[in-house]
PDB file of N, CA and C in Angstrom:
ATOM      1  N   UNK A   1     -52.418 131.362 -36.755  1.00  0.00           N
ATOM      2  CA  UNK A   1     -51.902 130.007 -36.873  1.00  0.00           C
ATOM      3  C   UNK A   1     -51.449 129.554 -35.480  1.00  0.00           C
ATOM      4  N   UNK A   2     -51.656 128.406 -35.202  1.00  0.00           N
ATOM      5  CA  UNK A   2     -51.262 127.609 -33.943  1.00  0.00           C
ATOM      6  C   UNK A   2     -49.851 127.558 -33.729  1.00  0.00           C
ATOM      7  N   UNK A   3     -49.119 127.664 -33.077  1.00  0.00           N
ATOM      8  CA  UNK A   3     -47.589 127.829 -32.587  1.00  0.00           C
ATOM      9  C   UNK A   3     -47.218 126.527 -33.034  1.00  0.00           C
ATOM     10  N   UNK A   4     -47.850 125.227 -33.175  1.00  0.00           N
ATOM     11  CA  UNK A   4     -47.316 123.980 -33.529  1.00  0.00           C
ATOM     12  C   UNK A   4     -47.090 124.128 -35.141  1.00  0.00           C
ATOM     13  N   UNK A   5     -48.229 124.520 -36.346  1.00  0.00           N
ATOM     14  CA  UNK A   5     -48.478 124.920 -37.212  1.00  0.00           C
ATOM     15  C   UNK A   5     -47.342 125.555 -37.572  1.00  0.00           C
ATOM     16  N   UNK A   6     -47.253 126.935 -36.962  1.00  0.00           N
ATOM     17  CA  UNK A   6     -46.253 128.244 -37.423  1.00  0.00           C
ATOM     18  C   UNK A   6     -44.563 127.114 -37.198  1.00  0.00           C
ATOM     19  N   UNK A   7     -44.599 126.365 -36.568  1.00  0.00           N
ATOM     20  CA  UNK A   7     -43.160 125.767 -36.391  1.00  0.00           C
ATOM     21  C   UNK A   7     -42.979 124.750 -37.484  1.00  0.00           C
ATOM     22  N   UNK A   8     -43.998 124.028 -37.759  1.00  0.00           N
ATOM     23  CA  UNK A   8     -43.766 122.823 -38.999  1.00  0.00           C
ATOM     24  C   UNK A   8     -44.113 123.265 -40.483  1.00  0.00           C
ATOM     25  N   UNK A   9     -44.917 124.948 -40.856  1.00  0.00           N
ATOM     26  CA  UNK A   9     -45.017 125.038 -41.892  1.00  0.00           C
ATOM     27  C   UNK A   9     -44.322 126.528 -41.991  1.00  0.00           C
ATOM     28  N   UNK A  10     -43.652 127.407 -41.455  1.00  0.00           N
ATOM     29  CA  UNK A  10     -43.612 128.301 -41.678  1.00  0.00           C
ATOM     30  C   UNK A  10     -41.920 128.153 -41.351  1.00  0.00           C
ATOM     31  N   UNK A  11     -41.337 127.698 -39.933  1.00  0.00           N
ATOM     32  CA  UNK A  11     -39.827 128.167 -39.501  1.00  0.00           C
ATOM     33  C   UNK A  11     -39.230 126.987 -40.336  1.00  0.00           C
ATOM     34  N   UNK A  12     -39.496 125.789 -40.036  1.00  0.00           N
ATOM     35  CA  UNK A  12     -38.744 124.364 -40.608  1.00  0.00           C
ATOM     36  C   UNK A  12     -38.775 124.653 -42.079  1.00  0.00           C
ATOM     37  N   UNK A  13     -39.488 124.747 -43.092  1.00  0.00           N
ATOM     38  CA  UNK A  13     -39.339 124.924 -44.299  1.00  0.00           C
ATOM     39  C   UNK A  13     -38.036 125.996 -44.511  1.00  0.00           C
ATOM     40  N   UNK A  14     -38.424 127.216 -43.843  1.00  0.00           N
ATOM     41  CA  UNK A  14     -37.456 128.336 -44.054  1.00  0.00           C
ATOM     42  C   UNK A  14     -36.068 127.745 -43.665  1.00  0.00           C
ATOM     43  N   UNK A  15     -36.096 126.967 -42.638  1.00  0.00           N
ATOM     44  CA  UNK A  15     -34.336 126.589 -42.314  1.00  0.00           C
ATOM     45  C   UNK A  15     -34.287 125.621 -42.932  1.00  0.00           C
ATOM     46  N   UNK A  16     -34.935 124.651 -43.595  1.00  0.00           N
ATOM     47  CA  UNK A  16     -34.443 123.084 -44.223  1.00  0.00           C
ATOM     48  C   UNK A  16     -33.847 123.619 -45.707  1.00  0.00           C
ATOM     49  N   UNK A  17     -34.795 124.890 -46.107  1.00  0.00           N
ATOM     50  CA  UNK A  17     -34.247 125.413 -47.685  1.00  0.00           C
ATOM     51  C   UNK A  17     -33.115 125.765 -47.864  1.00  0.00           C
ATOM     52  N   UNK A  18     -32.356 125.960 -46.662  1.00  0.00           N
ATOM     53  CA  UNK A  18     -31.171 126.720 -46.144  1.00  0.00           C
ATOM     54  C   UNK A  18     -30.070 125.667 -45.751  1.00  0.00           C
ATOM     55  N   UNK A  19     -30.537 124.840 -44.630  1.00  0.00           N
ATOM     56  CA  UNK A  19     -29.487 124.184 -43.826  1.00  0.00           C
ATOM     57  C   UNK A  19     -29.807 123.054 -44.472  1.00  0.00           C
ATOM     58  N   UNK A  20     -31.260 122.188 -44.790  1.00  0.00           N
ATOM     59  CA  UNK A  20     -31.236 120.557 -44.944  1.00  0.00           C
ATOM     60  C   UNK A  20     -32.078 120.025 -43.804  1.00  0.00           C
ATOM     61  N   UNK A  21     -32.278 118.935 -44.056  1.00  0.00           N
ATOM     62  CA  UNK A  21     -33.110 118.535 -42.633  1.00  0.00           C
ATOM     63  C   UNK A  21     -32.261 118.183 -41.584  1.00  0.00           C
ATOM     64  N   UNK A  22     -31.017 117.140 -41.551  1.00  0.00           N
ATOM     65  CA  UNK A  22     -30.342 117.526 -40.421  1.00  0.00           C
ATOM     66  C   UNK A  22     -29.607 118.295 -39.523  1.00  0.00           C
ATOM     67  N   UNK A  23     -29.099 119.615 -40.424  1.00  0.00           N
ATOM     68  CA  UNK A  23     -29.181 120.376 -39.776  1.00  0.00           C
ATOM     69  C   UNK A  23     -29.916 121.027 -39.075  1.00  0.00           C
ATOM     70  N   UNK A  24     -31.660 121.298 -39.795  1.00  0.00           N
ATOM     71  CA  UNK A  24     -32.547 122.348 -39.348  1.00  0.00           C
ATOM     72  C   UNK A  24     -33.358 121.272 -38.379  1.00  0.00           C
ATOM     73  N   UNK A  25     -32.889 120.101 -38.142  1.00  0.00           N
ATOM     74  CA  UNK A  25     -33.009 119.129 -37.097  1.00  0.00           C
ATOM     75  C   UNK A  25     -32.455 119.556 -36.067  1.00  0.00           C
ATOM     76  N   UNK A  26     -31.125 119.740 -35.885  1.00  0.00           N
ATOM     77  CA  UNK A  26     -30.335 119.531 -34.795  1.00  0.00           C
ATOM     78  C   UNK A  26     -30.429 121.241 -34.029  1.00  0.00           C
ATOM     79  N   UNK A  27     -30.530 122.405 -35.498  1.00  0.00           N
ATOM     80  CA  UNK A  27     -31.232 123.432 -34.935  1.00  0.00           C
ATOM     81  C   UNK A  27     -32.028 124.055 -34.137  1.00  0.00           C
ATOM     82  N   UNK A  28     -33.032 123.258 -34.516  1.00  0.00           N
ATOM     83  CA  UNK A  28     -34.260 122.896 -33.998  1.00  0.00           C
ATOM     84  C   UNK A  28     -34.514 122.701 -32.235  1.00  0.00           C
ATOM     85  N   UNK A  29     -33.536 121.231 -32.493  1.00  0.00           N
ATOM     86  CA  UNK A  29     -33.514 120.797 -30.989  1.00  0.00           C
ATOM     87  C   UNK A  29     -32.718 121.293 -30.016  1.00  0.00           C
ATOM     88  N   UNK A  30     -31.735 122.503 -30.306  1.00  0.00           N
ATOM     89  CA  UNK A  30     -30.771 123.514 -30.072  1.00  0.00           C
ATOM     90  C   UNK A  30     -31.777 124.218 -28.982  1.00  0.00           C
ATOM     91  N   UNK A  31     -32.908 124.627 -30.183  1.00  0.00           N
ATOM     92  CA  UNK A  31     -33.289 125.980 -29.754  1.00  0.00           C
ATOM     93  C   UNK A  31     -34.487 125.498 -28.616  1.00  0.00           C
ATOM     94  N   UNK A  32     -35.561 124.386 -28.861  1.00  0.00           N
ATOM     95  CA  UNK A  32     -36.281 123.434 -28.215  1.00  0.00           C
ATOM     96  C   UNK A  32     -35.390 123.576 -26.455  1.00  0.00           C
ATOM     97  N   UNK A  33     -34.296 123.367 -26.099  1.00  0.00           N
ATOM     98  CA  UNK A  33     -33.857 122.946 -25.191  1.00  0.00           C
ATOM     99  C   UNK A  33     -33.043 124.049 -24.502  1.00  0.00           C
ATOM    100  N   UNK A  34     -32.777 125.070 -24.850  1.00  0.00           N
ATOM    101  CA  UNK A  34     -32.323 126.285 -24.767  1.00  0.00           C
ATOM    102  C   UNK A  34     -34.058 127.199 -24.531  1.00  0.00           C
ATOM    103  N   UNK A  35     -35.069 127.005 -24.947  1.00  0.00           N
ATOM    104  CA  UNK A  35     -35.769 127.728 -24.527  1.00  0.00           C
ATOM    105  C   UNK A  35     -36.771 126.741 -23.352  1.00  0.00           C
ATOM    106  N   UNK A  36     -36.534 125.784 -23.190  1.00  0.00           N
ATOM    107  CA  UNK A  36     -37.690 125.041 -22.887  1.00  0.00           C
ATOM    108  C   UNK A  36     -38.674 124.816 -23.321  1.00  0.00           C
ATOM    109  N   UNK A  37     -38.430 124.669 -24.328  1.00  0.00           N
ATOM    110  CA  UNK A  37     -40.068 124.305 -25.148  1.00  0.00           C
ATOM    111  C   UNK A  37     -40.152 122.913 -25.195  1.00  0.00           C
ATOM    112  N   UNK A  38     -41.464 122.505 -24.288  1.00  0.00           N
ATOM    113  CA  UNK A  38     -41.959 120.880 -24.991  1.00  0.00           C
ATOM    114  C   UNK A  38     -42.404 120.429 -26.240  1.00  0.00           C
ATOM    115  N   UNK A  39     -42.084 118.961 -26.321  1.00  0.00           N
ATOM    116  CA  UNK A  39     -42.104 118.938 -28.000  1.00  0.00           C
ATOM    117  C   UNK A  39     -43.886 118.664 -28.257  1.00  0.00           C
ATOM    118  N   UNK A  40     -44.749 118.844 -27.429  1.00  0.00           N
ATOM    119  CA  UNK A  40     -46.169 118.762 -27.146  1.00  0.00           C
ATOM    120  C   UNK A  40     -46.649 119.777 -26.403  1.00  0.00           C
ATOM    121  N   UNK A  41     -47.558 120.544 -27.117  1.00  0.00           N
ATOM    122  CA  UNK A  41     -48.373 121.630 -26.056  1.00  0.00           C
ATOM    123  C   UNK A  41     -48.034 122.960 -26.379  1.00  0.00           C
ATOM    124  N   UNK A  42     -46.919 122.945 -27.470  1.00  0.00           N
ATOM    125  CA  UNK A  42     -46.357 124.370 -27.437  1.00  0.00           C
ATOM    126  C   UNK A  42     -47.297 125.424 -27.587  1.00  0.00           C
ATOM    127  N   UNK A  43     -47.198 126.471 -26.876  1.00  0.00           N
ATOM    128  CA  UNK A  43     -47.464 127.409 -26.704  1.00  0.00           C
ATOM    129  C   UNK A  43     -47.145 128.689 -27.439  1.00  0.00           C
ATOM    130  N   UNK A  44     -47.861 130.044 -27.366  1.00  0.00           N
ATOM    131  CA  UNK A  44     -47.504 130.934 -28.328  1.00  0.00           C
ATOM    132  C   UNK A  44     -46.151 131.857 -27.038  1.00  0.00           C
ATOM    133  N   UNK A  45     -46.121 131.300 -25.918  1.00  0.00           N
ATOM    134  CA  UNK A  45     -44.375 132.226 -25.472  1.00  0.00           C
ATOM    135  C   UNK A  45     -43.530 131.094 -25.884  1.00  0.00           C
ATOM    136  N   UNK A  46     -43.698 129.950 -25.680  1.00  0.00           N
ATOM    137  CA  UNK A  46     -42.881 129.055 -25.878  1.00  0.00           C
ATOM    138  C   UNK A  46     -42.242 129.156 -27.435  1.00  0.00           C
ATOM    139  N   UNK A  47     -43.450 129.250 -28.207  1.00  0.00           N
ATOM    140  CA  UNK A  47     -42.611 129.218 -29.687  1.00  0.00           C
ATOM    141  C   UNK A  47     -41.705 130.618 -29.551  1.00  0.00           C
ATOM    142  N   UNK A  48     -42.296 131.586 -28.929  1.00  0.00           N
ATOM    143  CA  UNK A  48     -41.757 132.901 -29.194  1.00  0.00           C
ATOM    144  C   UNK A  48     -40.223 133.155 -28.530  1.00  0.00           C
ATOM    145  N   UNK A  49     -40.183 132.372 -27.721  1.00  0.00           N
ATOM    146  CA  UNK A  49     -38.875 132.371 -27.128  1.00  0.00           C
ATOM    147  C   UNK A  49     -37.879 130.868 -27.775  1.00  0.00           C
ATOM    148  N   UNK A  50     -38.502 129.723 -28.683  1.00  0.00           N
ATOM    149  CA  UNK A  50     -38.089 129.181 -29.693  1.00  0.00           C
ATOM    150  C   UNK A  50     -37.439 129.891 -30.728  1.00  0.00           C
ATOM    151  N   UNK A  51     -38.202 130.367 -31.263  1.00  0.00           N
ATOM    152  CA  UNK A  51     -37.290 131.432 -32.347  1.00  0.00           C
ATOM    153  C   UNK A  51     -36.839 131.814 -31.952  1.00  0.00           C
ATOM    154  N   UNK A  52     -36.480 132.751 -30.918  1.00  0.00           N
ATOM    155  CA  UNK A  52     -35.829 134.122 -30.599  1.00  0.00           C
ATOM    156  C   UNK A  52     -34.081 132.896 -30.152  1.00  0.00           C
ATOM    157  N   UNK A  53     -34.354 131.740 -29.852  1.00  0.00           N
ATOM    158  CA  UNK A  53     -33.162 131.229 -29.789  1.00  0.00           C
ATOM    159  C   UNK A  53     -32.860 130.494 -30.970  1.00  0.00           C
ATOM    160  N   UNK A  54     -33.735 130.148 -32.210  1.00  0.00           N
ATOM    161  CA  UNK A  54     -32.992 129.970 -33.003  1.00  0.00           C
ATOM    162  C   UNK A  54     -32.011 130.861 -33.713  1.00  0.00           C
ATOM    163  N   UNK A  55     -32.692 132.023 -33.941  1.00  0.00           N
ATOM    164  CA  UNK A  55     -32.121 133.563 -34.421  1.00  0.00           C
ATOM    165  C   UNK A  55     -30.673 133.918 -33.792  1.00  0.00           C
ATOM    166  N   UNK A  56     -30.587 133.274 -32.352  1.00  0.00           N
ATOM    167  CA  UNK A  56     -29.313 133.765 -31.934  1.00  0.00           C
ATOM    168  C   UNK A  56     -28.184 132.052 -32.309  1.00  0.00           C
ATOM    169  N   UNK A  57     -28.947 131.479 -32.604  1.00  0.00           N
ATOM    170  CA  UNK A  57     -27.731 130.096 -33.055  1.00  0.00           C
ATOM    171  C   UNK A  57     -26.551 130.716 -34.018  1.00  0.00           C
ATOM    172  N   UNK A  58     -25.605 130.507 -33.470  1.00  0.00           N
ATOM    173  CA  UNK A  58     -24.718 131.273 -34.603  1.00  0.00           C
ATOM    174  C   UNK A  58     -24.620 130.739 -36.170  1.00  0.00           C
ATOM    175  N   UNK A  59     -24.531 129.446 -36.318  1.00  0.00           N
ATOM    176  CA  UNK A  59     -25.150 129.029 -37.885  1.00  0.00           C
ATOM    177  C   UNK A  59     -25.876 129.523 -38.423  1.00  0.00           C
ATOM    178  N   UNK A  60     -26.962 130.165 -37.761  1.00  0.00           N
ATOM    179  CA  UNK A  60     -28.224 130.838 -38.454  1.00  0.00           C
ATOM    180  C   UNK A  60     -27.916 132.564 -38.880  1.00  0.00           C
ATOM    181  N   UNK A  61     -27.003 132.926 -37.501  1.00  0.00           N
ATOM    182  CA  UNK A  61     -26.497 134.115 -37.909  1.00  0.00           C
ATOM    183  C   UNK A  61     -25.002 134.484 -38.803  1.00  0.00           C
ATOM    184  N   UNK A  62     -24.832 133.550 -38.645  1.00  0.00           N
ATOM    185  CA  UNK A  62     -23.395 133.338 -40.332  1.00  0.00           C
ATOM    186  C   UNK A  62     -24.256 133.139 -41.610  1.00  0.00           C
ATOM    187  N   UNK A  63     -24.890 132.798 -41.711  1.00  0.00           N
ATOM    188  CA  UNK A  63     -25.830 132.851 -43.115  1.00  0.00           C
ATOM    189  C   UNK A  63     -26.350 134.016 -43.405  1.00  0.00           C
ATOM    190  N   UNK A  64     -27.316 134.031 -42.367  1.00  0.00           N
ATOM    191  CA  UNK A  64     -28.065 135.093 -42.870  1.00  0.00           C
ATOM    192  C   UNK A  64     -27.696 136.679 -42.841  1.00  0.00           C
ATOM    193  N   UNK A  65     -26.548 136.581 -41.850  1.00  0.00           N
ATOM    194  CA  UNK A  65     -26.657 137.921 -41.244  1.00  0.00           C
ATOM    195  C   UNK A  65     -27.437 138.379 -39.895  1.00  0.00           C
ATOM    196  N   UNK A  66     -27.262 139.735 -39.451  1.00  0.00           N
ATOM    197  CA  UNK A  66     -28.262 140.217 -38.543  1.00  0.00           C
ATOM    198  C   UNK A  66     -29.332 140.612 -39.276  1.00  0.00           C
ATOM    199  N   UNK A  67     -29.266 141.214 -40.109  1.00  0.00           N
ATOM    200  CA  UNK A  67     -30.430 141.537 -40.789  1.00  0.00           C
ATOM    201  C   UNK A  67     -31.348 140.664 -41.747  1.00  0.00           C
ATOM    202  N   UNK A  68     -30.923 139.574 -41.762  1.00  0.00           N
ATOM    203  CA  UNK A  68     -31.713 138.594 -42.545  1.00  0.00           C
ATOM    204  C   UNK A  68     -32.267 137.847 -41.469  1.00  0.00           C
ATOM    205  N   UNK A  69     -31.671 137.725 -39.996  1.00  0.00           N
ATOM    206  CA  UNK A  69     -32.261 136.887 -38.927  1.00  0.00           C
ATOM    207  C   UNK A  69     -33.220 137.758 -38.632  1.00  0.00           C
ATOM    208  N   UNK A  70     -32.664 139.105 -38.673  1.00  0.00           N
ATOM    209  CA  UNK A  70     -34.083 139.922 -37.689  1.00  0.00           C
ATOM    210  C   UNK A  70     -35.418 139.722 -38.935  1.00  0.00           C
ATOM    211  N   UNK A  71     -35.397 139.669 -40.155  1.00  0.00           N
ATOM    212  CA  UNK A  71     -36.362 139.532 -41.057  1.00  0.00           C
ATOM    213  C   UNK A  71     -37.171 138.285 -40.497  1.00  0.00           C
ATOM    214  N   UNK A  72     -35.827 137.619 -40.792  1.00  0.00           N
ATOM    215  CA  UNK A  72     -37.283 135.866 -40.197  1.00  0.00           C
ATOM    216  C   UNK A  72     -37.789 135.756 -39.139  1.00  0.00           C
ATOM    217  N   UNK A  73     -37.175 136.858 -38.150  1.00  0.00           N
ATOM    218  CA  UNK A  73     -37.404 136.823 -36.647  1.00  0.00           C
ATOM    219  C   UNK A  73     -38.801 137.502 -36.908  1.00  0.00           C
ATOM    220  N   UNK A  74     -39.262 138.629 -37.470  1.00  0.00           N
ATOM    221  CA  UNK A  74     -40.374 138.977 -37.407  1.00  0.00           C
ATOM    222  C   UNK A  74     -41.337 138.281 -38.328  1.00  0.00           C
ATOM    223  N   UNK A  75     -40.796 137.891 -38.942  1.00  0.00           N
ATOM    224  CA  UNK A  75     -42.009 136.806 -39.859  1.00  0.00           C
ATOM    225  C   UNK A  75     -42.695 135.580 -39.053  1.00  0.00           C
ATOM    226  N   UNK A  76     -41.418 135.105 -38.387  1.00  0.00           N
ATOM    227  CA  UNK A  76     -41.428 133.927 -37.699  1.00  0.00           C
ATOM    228  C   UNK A  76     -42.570 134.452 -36.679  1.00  0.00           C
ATOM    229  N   UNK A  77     -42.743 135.545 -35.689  1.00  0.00           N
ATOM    230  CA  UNK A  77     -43.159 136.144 -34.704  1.00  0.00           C
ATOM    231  C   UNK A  77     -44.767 136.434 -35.292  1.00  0.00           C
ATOM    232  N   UNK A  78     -44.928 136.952 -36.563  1.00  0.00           N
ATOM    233  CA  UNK A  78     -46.174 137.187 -36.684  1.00  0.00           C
ATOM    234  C   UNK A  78     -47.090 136.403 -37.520  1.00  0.00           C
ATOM    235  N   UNK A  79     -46.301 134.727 -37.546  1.00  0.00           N
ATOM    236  CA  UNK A  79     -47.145 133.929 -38.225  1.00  0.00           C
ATOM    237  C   UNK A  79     -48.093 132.916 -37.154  1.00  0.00           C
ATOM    238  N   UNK A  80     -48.085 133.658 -35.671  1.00  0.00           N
ATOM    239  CA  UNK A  80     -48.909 133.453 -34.880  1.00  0.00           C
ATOM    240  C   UNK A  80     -49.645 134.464 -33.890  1.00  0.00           C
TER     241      UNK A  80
END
């Protein structure tokens, strides 16, 4: 799957079921700007270092845990 793909059908669903859309909005653009990822062109390091900063957002890790982040972290990682 395309890194644009893996971000709009695979991570956003997983955090909107969770947080909502404005949160998994503002998440989103957390992690977007913290990794440098453009919102066009993304790339497969770019997404990969996307997740890896959503995973460390602390909202994400009060929910889930470490062990529920490291789960999505590798799901997230091998749906490209």
């Amino acid at each position: 799957m395309e890194p644009f793909e893996a971000l709009q059908q695979v991570v956003k669903p997983d955090l909107e079921s969770i947080f909502g859309k404005a949160l998994t909005s503002s998440i989103l653009l957390t992690a977007r700007t913290k990794s440098g990822a453009p919102l066009i062109g993304l790339n497969r390091d770019q997404f990969l270092s996307m997740v890896e900063c959503i995973c460390q957002d602390q909202k994400v890790l009060d929910l889930w845990g470490s062990s529920g982040t490291n789960d999505k972290l590798g799901r997230w990682k091998n749906s490209v």
